[in-house]
N, C-alpha and C. Protein backbone atom coordinates (compact mmCIF):
# COMPACT_ATOMS: atom_id res chain seq x y z
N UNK A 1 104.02 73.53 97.80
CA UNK A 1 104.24 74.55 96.80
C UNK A 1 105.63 74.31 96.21
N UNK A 2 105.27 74.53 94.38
CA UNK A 2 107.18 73.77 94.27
C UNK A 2 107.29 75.21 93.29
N UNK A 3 108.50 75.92 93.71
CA UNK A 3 109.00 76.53 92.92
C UNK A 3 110.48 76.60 92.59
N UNK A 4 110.79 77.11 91.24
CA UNK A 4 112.16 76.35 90.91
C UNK A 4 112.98 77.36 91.51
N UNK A 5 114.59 77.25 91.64
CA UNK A 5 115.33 77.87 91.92
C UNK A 5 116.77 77.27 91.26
N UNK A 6 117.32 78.86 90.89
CA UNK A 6 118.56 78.37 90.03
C UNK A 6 119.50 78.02 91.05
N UNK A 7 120.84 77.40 90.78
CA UNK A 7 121.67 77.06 91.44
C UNK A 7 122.17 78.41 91.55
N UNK A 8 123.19 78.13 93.02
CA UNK A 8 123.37 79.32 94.05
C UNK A 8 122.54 80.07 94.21
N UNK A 9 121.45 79.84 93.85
CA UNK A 9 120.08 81.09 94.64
C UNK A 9 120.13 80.92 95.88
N UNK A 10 120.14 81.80 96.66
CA UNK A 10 119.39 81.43 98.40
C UNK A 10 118.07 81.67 98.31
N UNK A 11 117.75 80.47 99.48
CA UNK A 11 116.73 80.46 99.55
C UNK A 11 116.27 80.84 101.01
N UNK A 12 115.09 80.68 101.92
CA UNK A 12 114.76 80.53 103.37
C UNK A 12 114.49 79.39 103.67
N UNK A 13 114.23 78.69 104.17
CA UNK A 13 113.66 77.26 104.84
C UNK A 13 113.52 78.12 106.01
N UNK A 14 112.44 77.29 106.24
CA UNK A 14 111.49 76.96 108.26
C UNK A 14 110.96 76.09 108.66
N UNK A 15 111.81 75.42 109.49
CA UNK A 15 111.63 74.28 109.99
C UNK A 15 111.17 74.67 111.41
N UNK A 16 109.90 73.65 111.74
CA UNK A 16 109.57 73.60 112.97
C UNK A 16 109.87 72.19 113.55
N UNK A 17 110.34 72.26 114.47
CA UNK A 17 111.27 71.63 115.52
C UNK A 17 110.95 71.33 116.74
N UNK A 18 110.21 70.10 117.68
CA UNK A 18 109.62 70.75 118.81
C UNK A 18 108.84 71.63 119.31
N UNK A 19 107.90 72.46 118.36
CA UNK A 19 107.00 73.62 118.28
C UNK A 19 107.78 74.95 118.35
N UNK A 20 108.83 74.74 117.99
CA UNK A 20 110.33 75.88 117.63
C UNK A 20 109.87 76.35 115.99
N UNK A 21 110.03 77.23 115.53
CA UNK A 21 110.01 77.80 114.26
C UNK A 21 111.37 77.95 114.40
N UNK A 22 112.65 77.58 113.25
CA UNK A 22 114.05 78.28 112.76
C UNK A 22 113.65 78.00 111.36
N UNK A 23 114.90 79.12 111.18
CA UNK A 23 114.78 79.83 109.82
C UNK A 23 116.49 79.63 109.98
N UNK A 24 116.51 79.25 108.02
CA UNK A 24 117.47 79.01 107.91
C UNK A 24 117.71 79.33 106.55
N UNK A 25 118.78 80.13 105.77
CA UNK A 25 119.30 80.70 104.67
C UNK A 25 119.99 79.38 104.30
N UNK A 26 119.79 78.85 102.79
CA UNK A 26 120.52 77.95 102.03
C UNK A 26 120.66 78.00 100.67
N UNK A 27 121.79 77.28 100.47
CA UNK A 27 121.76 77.32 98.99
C UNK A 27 121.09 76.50 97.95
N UNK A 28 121.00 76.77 97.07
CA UNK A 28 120.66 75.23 96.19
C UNK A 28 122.18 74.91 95.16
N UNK A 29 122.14 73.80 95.25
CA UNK A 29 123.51 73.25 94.20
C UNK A 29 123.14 72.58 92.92
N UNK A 30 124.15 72.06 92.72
CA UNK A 30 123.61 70.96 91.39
C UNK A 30 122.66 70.21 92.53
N UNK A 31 122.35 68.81 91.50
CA UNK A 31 121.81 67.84 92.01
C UNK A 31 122.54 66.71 91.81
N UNK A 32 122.98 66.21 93.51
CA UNK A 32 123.03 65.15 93.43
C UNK A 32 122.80 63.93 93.80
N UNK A 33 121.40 63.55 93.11
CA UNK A 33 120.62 62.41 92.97
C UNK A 33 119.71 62.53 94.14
N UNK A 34 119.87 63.23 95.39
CA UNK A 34 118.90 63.08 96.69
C UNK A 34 117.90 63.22 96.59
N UNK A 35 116.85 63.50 97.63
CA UNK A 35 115.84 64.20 97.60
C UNK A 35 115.52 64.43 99.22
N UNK A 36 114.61 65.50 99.80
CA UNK A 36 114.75 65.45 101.15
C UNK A 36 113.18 65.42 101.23
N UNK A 37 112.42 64.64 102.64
CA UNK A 37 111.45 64.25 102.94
C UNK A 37 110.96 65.10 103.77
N UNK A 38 110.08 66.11 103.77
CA UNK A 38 108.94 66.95 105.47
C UNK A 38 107.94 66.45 105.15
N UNK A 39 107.64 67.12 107.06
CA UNK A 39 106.44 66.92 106.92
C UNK A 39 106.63 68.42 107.64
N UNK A 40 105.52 69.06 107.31
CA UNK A 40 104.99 70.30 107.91
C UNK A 40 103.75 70.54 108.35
N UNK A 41 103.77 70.94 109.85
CA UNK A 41 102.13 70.90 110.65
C UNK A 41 102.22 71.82 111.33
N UNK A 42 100.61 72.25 111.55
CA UNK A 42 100.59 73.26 112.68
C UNK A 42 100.63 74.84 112.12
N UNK A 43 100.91 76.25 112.64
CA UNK A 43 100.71 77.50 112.38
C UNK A 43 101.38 77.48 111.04
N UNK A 44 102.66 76.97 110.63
CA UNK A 44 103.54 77.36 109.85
C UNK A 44 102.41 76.83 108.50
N UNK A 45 102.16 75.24 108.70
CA UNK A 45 101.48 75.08 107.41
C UNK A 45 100.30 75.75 106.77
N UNK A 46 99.29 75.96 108.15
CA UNK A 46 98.06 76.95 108.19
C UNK A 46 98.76 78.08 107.71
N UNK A 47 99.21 78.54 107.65
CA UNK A 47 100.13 79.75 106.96
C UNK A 47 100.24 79.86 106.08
N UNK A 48 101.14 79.16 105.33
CA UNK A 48 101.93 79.28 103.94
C UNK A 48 101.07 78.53 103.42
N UNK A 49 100.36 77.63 103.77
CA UNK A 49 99.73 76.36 102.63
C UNK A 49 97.90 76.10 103.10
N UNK A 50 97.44 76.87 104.03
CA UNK A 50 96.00 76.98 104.43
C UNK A 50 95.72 75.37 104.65
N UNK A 51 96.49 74.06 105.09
CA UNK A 51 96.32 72.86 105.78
C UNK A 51 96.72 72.69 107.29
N UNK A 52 96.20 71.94 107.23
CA UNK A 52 96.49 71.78 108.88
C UNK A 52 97.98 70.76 108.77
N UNK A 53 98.39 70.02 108.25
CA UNK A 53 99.68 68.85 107.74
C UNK A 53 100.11 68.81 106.19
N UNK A 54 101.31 69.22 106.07
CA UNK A 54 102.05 68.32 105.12
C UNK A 54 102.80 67.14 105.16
N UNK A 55 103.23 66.35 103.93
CA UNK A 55 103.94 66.14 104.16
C UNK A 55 104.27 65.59 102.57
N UNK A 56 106.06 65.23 102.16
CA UNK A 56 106.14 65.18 100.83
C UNK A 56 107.26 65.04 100.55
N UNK A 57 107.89 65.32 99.58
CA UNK A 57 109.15 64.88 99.10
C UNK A 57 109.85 66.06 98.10
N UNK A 58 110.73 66.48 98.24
CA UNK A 58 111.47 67.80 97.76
C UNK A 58 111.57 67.49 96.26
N UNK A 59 111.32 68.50 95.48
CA UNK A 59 111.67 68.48 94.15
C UNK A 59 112.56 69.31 93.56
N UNK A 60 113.34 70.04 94.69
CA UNK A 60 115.07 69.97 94.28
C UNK A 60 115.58 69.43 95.22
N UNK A 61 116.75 69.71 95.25
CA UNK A 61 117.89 69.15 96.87
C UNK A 61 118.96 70.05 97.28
N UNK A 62 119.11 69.98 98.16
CA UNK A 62 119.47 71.06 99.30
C UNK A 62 121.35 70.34 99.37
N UNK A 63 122.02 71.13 99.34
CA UNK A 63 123.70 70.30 99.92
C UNK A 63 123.82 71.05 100.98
């Protein structure tokens, strides 16, 4: 799911970790040039995205 966000918006991220769910408050910045890679599996994706696996490439970037 890609939705945009202005710079300094916060956002949430949830990363699962070892079958750990954290949650984590971030910002978005400019961009510069990155991009960040998940994969997301398991309850969290069945969740938010009704798959059993993601996985993909960020279409903003995180500092």
């Amino acid at each position: 799911m890609v939705r945009p966000v202005e710079v300094k918006a916060q956002v949430e991220l949830l990363v699962n970790r070892e079958g750990r769910v954290k949650r984590a408050l971030v910002m978005a910045g400019r961009n510069p040039g990155h991009r960040v890679k998940f994969t997301i599996r398991g309850d969290v994706a069945k969740e938010l995205f009704g798959v059993d696996s993601l996985d993909g490439t960020s279409s903003i970037n995180l500092i």
